[in-house]
C-alpha atoms as a PDB file:
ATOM      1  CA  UNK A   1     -10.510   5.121   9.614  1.00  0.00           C
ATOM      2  CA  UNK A   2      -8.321   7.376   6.999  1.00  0.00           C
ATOM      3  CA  UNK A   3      -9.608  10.536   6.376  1.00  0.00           C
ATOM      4  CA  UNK A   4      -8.739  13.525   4.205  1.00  0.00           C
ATOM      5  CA  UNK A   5      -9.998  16.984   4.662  1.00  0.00           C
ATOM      6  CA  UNK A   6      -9.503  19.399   1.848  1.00  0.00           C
ATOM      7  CA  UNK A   7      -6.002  17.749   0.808  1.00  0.00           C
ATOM      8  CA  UNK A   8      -3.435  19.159  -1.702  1.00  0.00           C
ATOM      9  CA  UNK A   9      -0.915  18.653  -2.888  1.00  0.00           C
ATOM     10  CA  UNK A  10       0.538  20.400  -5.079  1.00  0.00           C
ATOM     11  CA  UNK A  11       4.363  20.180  -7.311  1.00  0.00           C
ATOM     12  CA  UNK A  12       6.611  22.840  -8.717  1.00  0.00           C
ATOM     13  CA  UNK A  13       8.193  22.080 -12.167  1.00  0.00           C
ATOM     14  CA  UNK A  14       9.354  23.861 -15.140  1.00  0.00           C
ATOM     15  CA  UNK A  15       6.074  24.283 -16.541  1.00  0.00           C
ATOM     16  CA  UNK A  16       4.453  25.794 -13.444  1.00  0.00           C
ATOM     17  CA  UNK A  17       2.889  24.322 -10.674  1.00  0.00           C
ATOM     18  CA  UNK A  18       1.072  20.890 -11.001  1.00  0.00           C
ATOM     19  CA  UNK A  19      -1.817  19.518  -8.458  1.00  0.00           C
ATOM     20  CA  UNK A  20      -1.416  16.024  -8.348  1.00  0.00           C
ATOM     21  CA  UNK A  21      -4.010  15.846  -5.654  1.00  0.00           C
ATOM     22  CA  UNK A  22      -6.884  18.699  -5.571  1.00  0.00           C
ATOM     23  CA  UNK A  23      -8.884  19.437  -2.412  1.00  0.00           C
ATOM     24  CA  UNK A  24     -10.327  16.062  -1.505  1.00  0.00           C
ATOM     25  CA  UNK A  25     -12.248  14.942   0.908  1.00  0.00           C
ATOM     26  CA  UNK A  26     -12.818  11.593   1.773  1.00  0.00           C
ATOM     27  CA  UNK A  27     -13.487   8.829   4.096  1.00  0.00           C
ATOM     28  CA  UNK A  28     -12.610   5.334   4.474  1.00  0.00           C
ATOM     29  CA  UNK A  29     -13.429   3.194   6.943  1.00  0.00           C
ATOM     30  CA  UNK A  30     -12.117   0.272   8.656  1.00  0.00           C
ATOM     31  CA  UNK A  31     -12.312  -2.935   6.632  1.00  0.00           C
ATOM     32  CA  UNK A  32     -13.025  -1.335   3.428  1.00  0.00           C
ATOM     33  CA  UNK A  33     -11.907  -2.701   0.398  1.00  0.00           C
ATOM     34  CA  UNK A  34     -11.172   0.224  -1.814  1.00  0.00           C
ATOM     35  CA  UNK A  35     -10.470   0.084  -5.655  1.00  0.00           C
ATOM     36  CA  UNK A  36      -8.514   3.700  -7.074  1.00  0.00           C
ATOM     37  CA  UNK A  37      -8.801   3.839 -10.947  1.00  0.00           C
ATOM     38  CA  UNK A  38      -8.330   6.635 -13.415  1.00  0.00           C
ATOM     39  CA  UNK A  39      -5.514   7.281 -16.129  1.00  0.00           C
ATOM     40  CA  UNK A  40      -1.911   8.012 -15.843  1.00  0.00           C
ATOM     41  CA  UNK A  41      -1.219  10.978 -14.027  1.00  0.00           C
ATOM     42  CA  UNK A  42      -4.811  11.592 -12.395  1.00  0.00           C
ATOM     43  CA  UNK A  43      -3.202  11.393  -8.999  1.00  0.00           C
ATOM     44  CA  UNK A  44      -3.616   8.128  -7.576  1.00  0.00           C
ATOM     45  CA  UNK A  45      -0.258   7.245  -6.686  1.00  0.00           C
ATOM     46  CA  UNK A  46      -0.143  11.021  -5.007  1.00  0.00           C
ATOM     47  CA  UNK A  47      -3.146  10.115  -2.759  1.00  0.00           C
ATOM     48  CA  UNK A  48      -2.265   6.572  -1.339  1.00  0.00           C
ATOM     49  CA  UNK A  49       1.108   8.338  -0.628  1.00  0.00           C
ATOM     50  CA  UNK A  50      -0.812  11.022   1.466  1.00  0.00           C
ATOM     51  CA  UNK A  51      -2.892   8.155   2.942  1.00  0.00           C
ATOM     52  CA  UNK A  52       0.367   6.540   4.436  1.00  0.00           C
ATOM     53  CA  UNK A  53       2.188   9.492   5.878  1.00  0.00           C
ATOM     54  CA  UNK A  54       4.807   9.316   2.897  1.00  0.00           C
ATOM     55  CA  UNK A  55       3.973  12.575   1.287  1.00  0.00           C
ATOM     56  CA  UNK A  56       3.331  15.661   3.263  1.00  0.00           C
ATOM     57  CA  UNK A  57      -0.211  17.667   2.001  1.00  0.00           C
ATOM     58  CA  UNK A  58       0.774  21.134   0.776  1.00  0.00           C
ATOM     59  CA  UNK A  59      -2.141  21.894   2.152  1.00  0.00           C
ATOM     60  CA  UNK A  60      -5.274  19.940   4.398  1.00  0.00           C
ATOM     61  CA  UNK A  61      -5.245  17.342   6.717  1.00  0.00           C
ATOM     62  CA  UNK A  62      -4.374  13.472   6.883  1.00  0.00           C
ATOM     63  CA  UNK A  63      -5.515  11.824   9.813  1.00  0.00           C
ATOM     64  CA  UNK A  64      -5.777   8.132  10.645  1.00  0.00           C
ATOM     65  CA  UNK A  65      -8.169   7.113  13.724  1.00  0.00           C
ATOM     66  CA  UNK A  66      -9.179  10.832  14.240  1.00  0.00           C
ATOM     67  CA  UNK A  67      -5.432  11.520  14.681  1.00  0.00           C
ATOM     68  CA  UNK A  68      -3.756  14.087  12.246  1.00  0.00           C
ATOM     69  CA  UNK A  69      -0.623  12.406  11.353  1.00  0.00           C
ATOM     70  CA  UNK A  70       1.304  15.474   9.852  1.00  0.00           C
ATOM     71  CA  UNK A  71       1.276  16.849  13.128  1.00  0.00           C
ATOM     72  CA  UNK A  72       3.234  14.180  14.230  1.00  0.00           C
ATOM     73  CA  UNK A  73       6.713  14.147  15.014  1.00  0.00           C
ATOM     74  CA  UNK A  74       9.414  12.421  12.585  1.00  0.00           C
ATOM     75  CA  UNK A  75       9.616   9.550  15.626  1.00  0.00           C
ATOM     76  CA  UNK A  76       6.066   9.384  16.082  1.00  0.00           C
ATOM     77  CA  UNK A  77       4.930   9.210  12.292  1.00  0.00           C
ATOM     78  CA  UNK A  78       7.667   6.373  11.386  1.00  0.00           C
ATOM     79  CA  UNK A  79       6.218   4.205  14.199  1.00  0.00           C
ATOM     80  CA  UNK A  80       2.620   4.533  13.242  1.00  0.00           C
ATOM     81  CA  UNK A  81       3.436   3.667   9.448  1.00  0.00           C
ATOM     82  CA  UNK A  82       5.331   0.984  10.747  1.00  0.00           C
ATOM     83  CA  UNK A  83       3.222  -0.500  13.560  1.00  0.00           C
ATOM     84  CA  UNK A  84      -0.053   0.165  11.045  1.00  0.00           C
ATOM     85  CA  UNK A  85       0.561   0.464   7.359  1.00  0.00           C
ATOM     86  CA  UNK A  86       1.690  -2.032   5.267  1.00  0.00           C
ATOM     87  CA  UNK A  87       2.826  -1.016   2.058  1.00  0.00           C
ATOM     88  CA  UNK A  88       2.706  -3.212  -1.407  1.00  0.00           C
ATOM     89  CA  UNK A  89       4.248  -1.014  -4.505  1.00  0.00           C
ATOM     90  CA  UNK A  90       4.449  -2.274  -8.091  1.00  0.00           C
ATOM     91  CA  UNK A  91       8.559  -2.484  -8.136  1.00  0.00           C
ATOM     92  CA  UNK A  92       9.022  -4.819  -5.127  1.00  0.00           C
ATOM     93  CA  UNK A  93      12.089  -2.531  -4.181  1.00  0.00           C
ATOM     94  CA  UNK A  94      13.486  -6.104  -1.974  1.00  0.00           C
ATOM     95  CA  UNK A  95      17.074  -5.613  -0.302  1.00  0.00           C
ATOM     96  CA  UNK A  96      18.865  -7.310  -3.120  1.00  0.00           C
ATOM     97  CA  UNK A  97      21.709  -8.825  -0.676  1.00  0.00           C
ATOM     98  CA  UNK A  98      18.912  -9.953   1.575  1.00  0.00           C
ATOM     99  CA  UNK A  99      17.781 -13.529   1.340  1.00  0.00           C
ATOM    100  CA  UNK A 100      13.552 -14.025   0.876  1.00  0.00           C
ATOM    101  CA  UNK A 101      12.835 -14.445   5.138  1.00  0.00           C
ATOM    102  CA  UNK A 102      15.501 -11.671   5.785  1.00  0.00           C
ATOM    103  CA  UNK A 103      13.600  -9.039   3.698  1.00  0.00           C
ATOM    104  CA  UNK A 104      10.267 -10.424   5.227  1.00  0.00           C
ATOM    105  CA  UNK A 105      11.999  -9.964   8.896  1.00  0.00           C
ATOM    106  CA  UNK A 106      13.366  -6.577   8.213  1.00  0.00           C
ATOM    107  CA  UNK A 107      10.492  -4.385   8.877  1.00  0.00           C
ATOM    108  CA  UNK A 108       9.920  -5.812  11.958  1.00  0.00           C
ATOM    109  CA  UNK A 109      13.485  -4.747  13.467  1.00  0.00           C
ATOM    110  CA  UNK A 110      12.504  -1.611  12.623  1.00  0.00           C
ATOM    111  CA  UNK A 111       9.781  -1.411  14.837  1.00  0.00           C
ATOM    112  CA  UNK A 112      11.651  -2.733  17.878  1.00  0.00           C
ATOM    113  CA  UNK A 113      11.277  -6.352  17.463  1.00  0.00           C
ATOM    114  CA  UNK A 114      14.901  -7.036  17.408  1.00  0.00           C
ATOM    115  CA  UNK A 115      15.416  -9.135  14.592  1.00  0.00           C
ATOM    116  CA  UNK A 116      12.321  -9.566  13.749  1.00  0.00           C
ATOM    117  CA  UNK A 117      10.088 -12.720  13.969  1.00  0.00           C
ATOM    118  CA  UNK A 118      11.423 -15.705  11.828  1.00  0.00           C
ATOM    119  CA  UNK A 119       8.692 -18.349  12.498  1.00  0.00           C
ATOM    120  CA  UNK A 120       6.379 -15.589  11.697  1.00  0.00           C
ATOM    121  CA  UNK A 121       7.979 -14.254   8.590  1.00  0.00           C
ATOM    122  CA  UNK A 122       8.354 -18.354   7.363  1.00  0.00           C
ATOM    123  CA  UNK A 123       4.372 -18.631   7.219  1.00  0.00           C
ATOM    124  CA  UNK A 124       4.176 -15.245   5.804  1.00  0.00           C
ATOM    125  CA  UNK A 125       5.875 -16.569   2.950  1.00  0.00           C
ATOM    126  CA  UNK A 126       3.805 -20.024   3.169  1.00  0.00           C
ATOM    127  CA  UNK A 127       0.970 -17.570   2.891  1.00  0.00           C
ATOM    128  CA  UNK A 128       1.964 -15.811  -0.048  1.00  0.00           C
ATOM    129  CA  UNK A 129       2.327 -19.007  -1.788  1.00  0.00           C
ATOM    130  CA  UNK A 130       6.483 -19.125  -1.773  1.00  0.00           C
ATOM    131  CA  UNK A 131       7.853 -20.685   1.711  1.00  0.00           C
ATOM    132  CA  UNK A 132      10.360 -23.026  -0.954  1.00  0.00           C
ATOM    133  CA  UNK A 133      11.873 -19.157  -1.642  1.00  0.00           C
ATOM    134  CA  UNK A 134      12.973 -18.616   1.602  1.00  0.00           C
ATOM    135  CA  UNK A 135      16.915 -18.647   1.415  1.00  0.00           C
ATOM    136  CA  UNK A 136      16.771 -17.337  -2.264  1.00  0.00           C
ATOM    137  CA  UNK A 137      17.802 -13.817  -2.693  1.00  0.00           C
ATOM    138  CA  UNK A 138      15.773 -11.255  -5.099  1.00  0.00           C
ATOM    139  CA  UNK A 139      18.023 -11.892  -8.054  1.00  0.00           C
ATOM    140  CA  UNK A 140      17.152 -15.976  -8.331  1.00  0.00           C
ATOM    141  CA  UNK A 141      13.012 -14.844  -8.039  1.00  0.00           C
ATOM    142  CA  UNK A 142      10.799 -14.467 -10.730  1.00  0.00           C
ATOM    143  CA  UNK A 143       8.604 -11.067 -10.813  1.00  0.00           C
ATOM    144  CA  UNK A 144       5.613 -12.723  -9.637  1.00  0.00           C
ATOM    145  CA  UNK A 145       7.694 -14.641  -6.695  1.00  0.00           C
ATOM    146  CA  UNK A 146       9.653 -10.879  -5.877  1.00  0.00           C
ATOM    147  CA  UNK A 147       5.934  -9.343  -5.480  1.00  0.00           C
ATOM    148  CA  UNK A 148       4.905 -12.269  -2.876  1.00  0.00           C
ATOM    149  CA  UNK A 149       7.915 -11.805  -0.732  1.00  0.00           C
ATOM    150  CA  UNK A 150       7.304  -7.617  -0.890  1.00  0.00           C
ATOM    151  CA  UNK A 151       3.942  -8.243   0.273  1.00  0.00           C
ATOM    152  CA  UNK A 152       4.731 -10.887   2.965  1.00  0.00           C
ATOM    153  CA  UNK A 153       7.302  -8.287   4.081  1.00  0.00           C
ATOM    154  CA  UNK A 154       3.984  -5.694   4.678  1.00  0.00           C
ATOM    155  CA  UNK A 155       2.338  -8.087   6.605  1.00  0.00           C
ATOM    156  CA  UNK A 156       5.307  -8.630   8.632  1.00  0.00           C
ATOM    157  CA  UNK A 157       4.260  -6.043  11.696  1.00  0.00           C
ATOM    158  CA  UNK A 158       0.327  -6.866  11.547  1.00  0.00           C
ATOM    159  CA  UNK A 159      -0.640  -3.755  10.129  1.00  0.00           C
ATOM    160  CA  UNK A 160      -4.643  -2.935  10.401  1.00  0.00           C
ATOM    161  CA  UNK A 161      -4.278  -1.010   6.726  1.00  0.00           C
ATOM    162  CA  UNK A 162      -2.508  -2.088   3.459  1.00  0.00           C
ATOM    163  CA  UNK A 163      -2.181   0.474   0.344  1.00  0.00           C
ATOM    164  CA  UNK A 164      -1.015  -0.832  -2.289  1.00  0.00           C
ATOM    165  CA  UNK A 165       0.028   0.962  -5.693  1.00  0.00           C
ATOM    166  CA  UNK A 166      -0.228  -1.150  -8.648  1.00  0.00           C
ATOM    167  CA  UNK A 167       0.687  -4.397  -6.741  1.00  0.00           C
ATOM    168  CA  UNK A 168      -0.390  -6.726 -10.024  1.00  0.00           C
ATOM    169  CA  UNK A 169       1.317  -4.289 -12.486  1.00  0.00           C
ATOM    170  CA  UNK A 170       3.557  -6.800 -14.819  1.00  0.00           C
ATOM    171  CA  UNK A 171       2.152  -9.743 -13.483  1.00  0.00           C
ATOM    172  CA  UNK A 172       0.888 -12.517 -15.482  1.00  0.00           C
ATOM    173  CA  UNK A 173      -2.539 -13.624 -15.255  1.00  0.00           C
ATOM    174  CA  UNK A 174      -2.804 -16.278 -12.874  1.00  0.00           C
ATOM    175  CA  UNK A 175      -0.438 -14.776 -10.757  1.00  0.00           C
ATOM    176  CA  UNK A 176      -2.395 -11.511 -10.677  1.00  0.00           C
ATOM    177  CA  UNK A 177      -5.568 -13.411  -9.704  1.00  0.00           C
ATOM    178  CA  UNK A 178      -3.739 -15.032  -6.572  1.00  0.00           C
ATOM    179  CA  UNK A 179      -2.544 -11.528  -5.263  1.00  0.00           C
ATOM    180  CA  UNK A 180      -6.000 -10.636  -5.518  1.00  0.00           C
ATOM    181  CA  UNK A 181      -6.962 -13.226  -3.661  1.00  0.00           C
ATOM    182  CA  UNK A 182      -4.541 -12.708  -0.785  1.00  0.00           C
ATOM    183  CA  UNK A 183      -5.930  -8.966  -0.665  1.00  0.00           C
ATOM    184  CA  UNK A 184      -9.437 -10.313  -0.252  1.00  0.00           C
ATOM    185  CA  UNK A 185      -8.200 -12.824   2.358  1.00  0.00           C
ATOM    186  CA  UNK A 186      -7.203 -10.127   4.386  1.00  0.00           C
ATOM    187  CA  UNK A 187      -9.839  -7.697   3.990  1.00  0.00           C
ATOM    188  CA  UNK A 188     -12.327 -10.287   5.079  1.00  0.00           C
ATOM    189  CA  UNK A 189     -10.035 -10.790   8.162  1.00  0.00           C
ATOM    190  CA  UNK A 190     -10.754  -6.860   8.705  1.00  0.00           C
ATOM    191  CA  UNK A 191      -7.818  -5.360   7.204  1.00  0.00           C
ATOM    192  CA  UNK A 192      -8.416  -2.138   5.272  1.00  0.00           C
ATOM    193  CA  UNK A 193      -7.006  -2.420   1.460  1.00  0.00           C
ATOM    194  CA  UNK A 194      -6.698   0.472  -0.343  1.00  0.00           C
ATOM    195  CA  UNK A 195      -5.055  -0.308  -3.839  1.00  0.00           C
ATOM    196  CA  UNK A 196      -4.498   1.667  -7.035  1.00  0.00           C
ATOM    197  CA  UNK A 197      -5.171  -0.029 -10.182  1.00  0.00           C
ATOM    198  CA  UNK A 198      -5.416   0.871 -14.294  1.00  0.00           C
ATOM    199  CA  UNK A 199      -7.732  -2.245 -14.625  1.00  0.00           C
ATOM    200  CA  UNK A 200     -10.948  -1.657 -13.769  1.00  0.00           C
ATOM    201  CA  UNK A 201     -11.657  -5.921 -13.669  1.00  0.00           C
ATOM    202  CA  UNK A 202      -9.259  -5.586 -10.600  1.00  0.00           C
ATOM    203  CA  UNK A 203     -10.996  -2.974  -9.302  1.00  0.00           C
ATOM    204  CA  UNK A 204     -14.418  -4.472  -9.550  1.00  0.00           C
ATOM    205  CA  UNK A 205     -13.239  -6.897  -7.035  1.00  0.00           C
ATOM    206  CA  UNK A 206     -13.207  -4.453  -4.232  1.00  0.00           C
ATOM    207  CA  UNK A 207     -16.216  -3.235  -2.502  1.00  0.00           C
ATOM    208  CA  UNK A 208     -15.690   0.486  -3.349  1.00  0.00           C
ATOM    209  CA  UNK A 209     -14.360   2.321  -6.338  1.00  0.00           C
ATOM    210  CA  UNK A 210     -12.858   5.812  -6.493  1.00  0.00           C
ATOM    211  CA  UNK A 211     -11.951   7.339 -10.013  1.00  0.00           C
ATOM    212  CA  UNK A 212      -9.639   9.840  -9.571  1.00  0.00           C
ATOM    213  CA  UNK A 213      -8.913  12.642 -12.599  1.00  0.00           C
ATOM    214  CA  UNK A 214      -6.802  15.627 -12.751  1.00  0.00           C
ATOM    215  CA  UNK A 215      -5.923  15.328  -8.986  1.00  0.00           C
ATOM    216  CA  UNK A 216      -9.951  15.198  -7.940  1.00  0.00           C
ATOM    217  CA  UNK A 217     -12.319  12.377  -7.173  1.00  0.00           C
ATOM    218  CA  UNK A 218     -15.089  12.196  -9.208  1.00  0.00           C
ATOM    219  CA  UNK A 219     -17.062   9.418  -7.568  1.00  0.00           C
ATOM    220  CA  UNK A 220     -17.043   6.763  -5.001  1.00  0.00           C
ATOM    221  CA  UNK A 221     -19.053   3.512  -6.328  1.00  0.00           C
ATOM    222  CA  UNK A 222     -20.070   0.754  -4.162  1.00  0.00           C
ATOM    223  CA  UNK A 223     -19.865  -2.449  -6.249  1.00  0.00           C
END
């Protein structure tokens, strides 16, 4: 389960101080499918961040399975976001002198499993709809094709939760529907999703929707 407790966090710029996330509290549990809508700004990006141990709260708690991650060490928080967070962004942010498998493999060396898995990492990409892409590096794939490999590269280590930010964004259509698809895949397999979205047809696809808005959460709906 992921669970904030009065989280915020809050950013220093010219203009003053800015919270991007506002004292919220929240639960999600294990094998929800969770939607995060609202407009530019409102602090969804700020919040999955929190949720995955990639942006410390200014103030609150984070924890993950009861366990507050910010009070882990450096060692100890890398190996939890690595061994159970996989993590889908809109800019697939792929090693560009990496081949397709390569990037797939590379989070799993991180995590101790030498170099990483290749007969695992080839269905990966069979499951994201590209094993053909395999030896081609980021610069001969398409948008849509960069965005399968990024997210067979989070699936790499088996992670229980995925949070994805925008993982459609720039997508065309058909494209954008078999991403969805994937997510759903895995949720029913029991992996948590939680994904930010500006398209509330996306979001009506999950089973939960927050709306975030000036850093708060206004309202969780079950769809």
């Amino acid at each position: 389960m992921i669970e904030l407790q009065t989280a915020s966090k809050i950013y220093e710029t010219g203009d003053g101080l800015v919270k991007a996330v506002d004292d919220v509290s929240l639960s999600i549990r294990n094998g929800e499918f969770v939607a995060v809508v609202g407009h530019s700004g409102s602090g969804k990006t700020t919040l999955v961040s929190l949720m995955g141990g990639l942006t410390r709260p200014t103030s609150g708690q984070v924890l993950i399975d009861g366990k507050d991650i910010w009070a882990l060490d450096n060692v100890n928080l890398a190996r939890l976001r690595s061994e159970k967070i996989g993590f889908c962004f809109q800019f697939s942010s792929l090693i560009p002198t990496l081949d397709s498998i390569d990037n797939v493999r590379l989070p799993a060396s991180f995590a101790g499993g030498g170099q990483g898995d290749t007969g695992r990492a080839m269905k990966l990409l069979e499951t994201v709809g590209v094993p053909d892409k395999a030896k081609s590096y980021p610069s001969e794939l398409s948008g849509g094709q960069q965005r399968r490999v990024a997210i067979a590269r989070a699936l790499i280590n088996e992670p229980r939760i995925i949070l994805a930010d925008e993982p459609t964004g720039d997508l065309d259509e058909e494209t954008e529907g078999d991403i969805m698809d994937l997510f759903e895949n895995l949720n029913q397999q029991g992996v948590t999703v939680v994904m930010v979205t500006h398209s509330h047809n996306l979001a009506s696809r999950a089973g939960r929707i927050l709306t975030m808005n000036a850093g708060m959460v206004l309202e969780g709906t079950a769809v």
